[in-house]
N, C-alpha and C. Protein backbone atom coordinates (compact mmCIF):
# COMPACT_ATOMS: atom_id res chain seq x y z
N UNK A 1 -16.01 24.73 -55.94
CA UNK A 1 -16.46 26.09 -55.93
C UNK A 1 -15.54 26.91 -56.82
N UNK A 2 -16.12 27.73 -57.30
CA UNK A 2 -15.50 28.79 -58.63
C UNK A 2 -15.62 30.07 -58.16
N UNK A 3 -15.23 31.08 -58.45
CA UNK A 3 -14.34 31.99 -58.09
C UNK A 3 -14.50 33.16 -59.44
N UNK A 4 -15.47 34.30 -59.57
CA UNK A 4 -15.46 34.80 -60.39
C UNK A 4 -15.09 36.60 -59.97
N UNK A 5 -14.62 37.18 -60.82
CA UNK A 5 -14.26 38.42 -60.63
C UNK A 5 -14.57 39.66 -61.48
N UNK A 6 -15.61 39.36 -62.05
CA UNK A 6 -16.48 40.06 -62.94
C UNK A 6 -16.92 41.30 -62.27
N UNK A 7 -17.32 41.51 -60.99
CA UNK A 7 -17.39 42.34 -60.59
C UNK A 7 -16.23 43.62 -60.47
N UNK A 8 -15.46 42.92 -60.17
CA UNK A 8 -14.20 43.91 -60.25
C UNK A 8 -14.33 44.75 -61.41
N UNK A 9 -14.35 43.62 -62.90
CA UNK A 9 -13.90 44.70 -63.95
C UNK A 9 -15.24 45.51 -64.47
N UNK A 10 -16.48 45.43 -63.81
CA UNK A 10 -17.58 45.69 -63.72
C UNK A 10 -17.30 47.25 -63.43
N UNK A 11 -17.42 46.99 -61.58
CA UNK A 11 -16.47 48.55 -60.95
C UNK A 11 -15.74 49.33 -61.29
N UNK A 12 -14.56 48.70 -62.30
CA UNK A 12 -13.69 49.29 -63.23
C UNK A 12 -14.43 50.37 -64.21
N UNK A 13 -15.28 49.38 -64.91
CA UNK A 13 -16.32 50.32 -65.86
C UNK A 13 -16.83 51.30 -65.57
N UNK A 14 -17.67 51.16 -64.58
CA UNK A 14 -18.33 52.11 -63.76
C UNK A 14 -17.60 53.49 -63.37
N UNK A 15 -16.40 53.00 -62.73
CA UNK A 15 -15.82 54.01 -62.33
C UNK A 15 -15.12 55.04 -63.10
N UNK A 16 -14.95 54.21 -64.61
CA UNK A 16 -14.65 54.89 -65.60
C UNK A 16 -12.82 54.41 -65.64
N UNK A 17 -12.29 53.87 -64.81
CA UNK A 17 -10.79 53.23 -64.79
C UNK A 17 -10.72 52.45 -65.52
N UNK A 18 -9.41 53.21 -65.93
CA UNK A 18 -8.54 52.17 -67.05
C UNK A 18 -8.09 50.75 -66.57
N UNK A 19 -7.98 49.54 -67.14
CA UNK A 19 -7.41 48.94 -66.27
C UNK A 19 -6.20 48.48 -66.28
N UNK A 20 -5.46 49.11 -67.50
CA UNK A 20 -3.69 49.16 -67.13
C UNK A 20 -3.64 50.59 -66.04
N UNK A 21 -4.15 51.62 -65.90
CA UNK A 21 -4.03 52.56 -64.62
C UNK A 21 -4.33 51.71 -63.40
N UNK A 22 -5.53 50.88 -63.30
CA UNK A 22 -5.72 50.69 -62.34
C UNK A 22 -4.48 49.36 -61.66
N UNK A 23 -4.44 48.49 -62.42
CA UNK A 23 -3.30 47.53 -62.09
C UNK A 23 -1.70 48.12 -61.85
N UNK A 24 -1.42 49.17 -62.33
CA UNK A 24 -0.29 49.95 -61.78
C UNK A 24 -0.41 50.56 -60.75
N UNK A 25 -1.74 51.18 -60.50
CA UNK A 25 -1.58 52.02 -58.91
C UNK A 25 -1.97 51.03 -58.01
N UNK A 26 -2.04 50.12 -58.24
CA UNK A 26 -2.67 48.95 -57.19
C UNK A 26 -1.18 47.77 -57.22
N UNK A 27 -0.03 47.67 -58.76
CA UNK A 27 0.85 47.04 -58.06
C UNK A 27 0.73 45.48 -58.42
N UNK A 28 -0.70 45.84 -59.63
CA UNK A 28 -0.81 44.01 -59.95
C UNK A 28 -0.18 43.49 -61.33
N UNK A 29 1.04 42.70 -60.91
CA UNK A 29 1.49 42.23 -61.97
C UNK A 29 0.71 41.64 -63.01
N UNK A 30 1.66 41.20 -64.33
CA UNK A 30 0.67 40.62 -65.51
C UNK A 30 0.42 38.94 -65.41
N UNK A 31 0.86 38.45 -64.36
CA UNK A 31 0.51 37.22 -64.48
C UNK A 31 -0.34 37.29 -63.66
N UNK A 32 -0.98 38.34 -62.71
CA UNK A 32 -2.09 37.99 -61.59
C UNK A 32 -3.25 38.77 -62.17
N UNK A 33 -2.92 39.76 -62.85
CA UNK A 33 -4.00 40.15 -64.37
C UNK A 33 -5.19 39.03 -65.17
N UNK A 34 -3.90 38.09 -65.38
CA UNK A 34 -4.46 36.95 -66.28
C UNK A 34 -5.66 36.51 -65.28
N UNK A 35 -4.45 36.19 -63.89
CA UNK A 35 -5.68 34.93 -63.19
C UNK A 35 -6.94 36.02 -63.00
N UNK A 36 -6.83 37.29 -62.57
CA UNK A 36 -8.02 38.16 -62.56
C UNK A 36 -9.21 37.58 -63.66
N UNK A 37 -8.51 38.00 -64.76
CA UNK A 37 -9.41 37.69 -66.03
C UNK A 37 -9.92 36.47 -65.94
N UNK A 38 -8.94 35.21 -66.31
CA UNK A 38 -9.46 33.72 -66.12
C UNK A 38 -10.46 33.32 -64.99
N UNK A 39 -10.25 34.28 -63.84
CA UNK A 39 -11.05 34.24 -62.80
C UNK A 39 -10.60 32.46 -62.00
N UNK A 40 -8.74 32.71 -61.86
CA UNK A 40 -8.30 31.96 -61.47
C UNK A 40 -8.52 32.30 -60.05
N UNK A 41 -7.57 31.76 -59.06
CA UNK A 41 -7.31 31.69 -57.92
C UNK A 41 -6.36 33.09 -57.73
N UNK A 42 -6.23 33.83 -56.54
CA UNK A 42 -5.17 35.11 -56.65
C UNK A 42 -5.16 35.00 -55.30
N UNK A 43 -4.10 35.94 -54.58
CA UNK A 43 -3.66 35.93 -53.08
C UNK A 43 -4.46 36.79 -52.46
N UNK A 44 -5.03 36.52 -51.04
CA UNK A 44 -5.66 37.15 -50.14
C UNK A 44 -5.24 38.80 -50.35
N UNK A 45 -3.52 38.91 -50.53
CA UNK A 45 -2.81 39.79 -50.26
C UNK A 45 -3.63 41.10 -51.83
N UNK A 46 -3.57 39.97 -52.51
CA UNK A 46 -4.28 40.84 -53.94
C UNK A 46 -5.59 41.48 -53.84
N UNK A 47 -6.07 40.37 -52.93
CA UNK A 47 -7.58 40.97 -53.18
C UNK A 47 -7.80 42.12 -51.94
N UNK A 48 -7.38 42.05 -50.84
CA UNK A 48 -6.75 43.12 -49.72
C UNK A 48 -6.36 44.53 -50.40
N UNK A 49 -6.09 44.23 -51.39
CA UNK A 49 -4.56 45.49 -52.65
C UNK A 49 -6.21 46.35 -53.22
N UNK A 50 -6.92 45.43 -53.66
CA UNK A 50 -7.72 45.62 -54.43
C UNK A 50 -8.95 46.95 -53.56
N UNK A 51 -9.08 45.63 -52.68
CA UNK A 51 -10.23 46.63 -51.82
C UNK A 51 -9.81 47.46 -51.29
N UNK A 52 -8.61 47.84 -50.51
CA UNK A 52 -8.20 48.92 -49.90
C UNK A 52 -8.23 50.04 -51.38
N UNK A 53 -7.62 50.02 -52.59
CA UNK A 53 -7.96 51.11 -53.40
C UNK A 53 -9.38 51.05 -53.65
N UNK A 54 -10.73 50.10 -53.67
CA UNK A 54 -11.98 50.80 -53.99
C UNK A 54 -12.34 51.08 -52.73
N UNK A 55 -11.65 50.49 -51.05
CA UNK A 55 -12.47 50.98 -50.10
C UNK A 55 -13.78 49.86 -49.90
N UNK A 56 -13.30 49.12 -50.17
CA UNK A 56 -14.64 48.37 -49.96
C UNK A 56 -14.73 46.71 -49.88
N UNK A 57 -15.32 45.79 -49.00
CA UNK A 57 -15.36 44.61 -49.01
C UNK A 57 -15.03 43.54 -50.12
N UNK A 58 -14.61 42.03 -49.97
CA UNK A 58 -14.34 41.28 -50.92
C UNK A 58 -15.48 40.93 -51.82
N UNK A 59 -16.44 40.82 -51.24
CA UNK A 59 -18.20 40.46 -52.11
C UNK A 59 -18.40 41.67 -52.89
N UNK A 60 -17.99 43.35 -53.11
CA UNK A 60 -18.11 43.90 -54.04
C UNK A 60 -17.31 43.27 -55.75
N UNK A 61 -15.81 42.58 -55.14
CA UNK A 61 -14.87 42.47 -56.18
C UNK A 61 -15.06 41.26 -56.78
N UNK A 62 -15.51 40.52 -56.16
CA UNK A 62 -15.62 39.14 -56.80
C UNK A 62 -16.90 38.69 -55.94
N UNK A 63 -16.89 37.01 -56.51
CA UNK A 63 -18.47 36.77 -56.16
C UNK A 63 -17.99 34.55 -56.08
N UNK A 64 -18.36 33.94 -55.52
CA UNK A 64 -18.21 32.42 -54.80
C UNK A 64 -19.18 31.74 -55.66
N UNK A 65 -18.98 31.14 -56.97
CA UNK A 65 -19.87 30.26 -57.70
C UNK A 65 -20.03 29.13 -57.06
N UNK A 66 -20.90 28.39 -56.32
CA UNK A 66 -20.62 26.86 -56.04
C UNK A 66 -21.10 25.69 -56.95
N UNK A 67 -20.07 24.76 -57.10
CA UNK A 67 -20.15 23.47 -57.88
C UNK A 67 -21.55 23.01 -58.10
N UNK A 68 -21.80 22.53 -59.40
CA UNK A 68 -23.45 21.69 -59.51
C UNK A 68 -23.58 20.92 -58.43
N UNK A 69 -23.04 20.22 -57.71
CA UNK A 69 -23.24 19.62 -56.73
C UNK A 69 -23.78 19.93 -55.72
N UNK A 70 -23.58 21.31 -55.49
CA UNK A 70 -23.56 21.94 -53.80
C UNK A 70 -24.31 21.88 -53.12
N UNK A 71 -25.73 21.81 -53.70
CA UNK A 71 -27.00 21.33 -52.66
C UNK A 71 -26.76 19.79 -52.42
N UNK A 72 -26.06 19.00 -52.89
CA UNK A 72 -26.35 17.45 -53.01
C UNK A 72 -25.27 17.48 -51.73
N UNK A 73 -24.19 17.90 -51.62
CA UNK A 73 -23.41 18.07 -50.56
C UNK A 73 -23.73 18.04 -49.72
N UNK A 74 -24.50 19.54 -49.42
CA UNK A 74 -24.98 20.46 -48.39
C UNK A 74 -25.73 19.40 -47.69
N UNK A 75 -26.68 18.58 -48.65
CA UNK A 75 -27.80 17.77 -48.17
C UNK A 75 -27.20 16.46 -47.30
N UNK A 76 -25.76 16.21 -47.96
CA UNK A 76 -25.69 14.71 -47.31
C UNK A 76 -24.54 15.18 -45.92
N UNK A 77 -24.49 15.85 -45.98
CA UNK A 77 -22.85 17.18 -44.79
C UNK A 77 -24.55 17.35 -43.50
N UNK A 78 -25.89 17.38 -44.22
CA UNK A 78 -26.74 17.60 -42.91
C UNK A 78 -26.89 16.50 -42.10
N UNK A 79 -27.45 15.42 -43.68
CA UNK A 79 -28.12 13.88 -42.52
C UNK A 79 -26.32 13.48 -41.92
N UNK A 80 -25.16 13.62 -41.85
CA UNK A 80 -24.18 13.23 -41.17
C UNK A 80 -23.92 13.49 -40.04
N UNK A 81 -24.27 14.80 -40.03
CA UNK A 81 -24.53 15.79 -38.86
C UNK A 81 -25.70 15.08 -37.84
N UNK A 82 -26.71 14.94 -38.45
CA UNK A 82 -27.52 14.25 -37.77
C UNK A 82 -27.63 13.42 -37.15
N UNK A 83 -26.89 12.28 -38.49
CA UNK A 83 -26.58 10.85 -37.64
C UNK A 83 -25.41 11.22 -36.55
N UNK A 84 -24.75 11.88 -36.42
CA UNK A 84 -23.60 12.01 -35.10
C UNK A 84 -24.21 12.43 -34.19
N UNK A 85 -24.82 13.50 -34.64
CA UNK A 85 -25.99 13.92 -33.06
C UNK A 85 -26.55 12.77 -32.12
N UNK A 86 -27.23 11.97 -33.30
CA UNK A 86 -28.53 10.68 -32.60
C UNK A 86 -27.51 10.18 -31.88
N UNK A 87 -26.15 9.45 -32.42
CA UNK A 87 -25.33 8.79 -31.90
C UNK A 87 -24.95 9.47 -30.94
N UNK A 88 -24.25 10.42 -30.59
CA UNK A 88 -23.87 11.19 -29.20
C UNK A 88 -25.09 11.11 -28.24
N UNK A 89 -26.28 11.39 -28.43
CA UNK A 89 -27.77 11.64 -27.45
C UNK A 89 -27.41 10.05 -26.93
N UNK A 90 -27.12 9.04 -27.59
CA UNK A 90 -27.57 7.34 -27.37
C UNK A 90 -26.40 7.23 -26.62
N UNK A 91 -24.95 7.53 -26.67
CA UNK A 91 -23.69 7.75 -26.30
C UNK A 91 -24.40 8.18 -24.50
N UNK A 92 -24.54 9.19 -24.47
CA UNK A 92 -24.79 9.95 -22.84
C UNK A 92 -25.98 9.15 -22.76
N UNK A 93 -26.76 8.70 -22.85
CA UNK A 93 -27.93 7.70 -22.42
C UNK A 93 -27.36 6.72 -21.78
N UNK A 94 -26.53 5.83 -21.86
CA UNK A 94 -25.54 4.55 -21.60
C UNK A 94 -24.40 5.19 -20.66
């Protein structure tokens, strides 16, 4: 799963903020800038920093891409589920 933050600098736009103003009143160094941009990984604590200055939830600032895979996952994480169920029902039967 990927991790994008487009929204943020989206909001930025919108709001008309600079975003060397905004990374100074918020306190975000230039190496957590980058990962912003790269739409690396950043600390709970950052993205907390973030929303408390727009006021607003983590799904405004960023957004949860999931892997090409993720339905193929999803699909085989169900029948597993399943098969443990049948097995537990056959388990209390005995």
């Amino acid at each position: 799963m990927k991790v994008s933050y487009n929204k943020l600098f989206t909001k930025l736009k919108e709001n008309e903020i600079r975003q060397t103003d905004f990374f100074n009143s918020v306190k975000i160094g230039g190496t957590t800038i980058k990962k912003l941009r790269n739409n690396d990984s950043v600390t709970t604590n950052t993205i907390c920093r973030i929303c408390d200055y727009f006021n607003c939830m983590p799904d405004e600032i960023m957004e949860f891409i999931p892997d090409s895979d993720y339905e193929d996952k999803r699909k085989q994480k169900e029948e597993v589920q399943s098969q443990i169920a049948s097995l537990q029902a056959k388990l209390k039967q005995k």
